[in-house]
Protein backbone atom coordinates (compact mmCIF):
# COMPACT_ATOMS: atom_id res chain seq x y z
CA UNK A 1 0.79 -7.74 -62.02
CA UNK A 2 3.58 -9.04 -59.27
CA UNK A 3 3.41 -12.29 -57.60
CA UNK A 4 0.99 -11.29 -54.79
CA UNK A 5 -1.43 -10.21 -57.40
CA UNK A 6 -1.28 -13.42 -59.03
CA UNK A 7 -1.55 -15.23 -56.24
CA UNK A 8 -4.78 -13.21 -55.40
CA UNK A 9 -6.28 -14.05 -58.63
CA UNK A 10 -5.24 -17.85 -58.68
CA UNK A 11 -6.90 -17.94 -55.61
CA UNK A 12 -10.28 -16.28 -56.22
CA UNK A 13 -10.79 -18.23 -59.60
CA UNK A 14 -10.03 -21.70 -57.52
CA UNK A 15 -11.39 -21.16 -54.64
CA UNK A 16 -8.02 -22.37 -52.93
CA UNK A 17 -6.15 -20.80 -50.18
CA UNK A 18 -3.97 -17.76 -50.40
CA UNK A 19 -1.49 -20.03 -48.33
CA UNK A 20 -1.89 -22.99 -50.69
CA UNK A 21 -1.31 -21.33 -53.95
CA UNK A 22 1.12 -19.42 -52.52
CA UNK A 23 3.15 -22.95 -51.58
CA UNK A 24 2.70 -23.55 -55.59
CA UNK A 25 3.80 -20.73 -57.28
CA UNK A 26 6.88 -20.85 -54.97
CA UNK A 27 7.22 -24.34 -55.52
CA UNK A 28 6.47 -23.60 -59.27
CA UNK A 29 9.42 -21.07 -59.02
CA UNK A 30 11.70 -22.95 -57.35
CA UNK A 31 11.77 -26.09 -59.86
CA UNK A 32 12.17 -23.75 -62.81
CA UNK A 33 15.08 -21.94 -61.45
CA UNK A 34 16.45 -25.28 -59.92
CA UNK A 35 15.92 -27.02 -63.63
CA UNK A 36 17.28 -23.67 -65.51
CA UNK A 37 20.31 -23.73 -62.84
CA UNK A 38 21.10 -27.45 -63.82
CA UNK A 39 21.42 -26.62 -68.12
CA UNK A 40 17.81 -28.23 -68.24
CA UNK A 41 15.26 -26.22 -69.92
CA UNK A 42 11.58 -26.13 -68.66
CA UNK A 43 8.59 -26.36 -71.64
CA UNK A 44 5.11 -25.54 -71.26
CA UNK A 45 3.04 -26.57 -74.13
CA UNK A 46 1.43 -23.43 -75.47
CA UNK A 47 2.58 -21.29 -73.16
CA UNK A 48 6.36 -21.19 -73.55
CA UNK A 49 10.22 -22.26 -73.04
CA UNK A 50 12.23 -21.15 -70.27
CA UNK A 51 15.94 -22.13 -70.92
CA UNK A 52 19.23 -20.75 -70.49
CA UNK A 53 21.52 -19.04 -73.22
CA UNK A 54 25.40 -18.75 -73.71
CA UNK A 55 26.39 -14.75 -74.25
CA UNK A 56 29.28 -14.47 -75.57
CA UNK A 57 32.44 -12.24 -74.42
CA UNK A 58 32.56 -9.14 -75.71
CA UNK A 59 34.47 -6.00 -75.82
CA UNK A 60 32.60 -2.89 -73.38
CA UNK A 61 33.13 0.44 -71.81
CA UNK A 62 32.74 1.75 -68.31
CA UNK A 63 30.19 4.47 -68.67
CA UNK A 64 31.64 6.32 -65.39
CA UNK A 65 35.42 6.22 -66.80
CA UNK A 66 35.13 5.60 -70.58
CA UNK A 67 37.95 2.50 -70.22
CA UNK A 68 37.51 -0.05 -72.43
CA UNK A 69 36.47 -3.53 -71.04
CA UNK A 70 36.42 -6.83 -71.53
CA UNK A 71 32.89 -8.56 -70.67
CA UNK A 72 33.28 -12.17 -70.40
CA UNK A 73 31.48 -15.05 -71.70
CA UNK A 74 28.03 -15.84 -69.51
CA UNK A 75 24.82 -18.07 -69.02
CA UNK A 76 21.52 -15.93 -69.14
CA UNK A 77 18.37 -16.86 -68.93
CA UNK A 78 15.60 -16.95 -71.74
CA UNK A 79 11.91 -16.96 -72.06
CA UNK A 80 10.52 -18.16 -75.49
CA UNK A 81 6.64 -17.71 -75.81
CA UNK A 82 4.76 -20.31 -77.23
CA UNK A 83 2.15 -20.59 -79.73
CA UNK A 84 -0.71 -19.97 -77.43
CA UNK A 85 0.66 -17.38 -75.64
CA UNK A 86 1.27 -15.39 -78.90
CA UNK A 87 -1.82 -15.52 -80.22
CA UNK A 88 -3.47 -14.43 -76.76
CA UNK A 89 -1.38 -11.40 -76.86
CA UNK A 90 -2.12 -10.20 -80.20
């Protein structure tokens, strides 16, 4: 499923406008990203934890030359799933 397929669905089941929960899920979007950007994390009960991670530097190699490199230290982002979520998947 992508975004426009969501949005589809969300739609149908709420009988809201395309155009309407399109403005949420982009507005949805944009506060997680904003919050993850700012060292906040974002938790949905049930559903899950979005929050960022420290990776370490570490030592690589450059597959097209076979040098050693160095990969430095950097913020990623996580997903956790929740309890909820888990169980719905099993």
């Amino acid at each position: 499923m992508n975004k426009q397929d969501l949005i589809d669905r969300i739609s149908s089941n709420s009988g809201l406008t395309k155009k309407d929960v399109e403005k949420v899920v982009n507005g949805f979007l944009d506060e997680v990203t904003n919050a993850l950007g700012s060292g906040e994390k974002v938790q949905l009960i049930g559903f899950g934890t979005f929050e960022t991670r420290k990776r370490s530097s570490r030592s690589g190699r450059n597959p097209q030359t076979g040098d050693k490199i160095e990969i430095p230290e950097s913020t990623v982002p996580a997903f956790k799933a929740g309890s909820r979520l888990k169980e719905a998947v099993k």
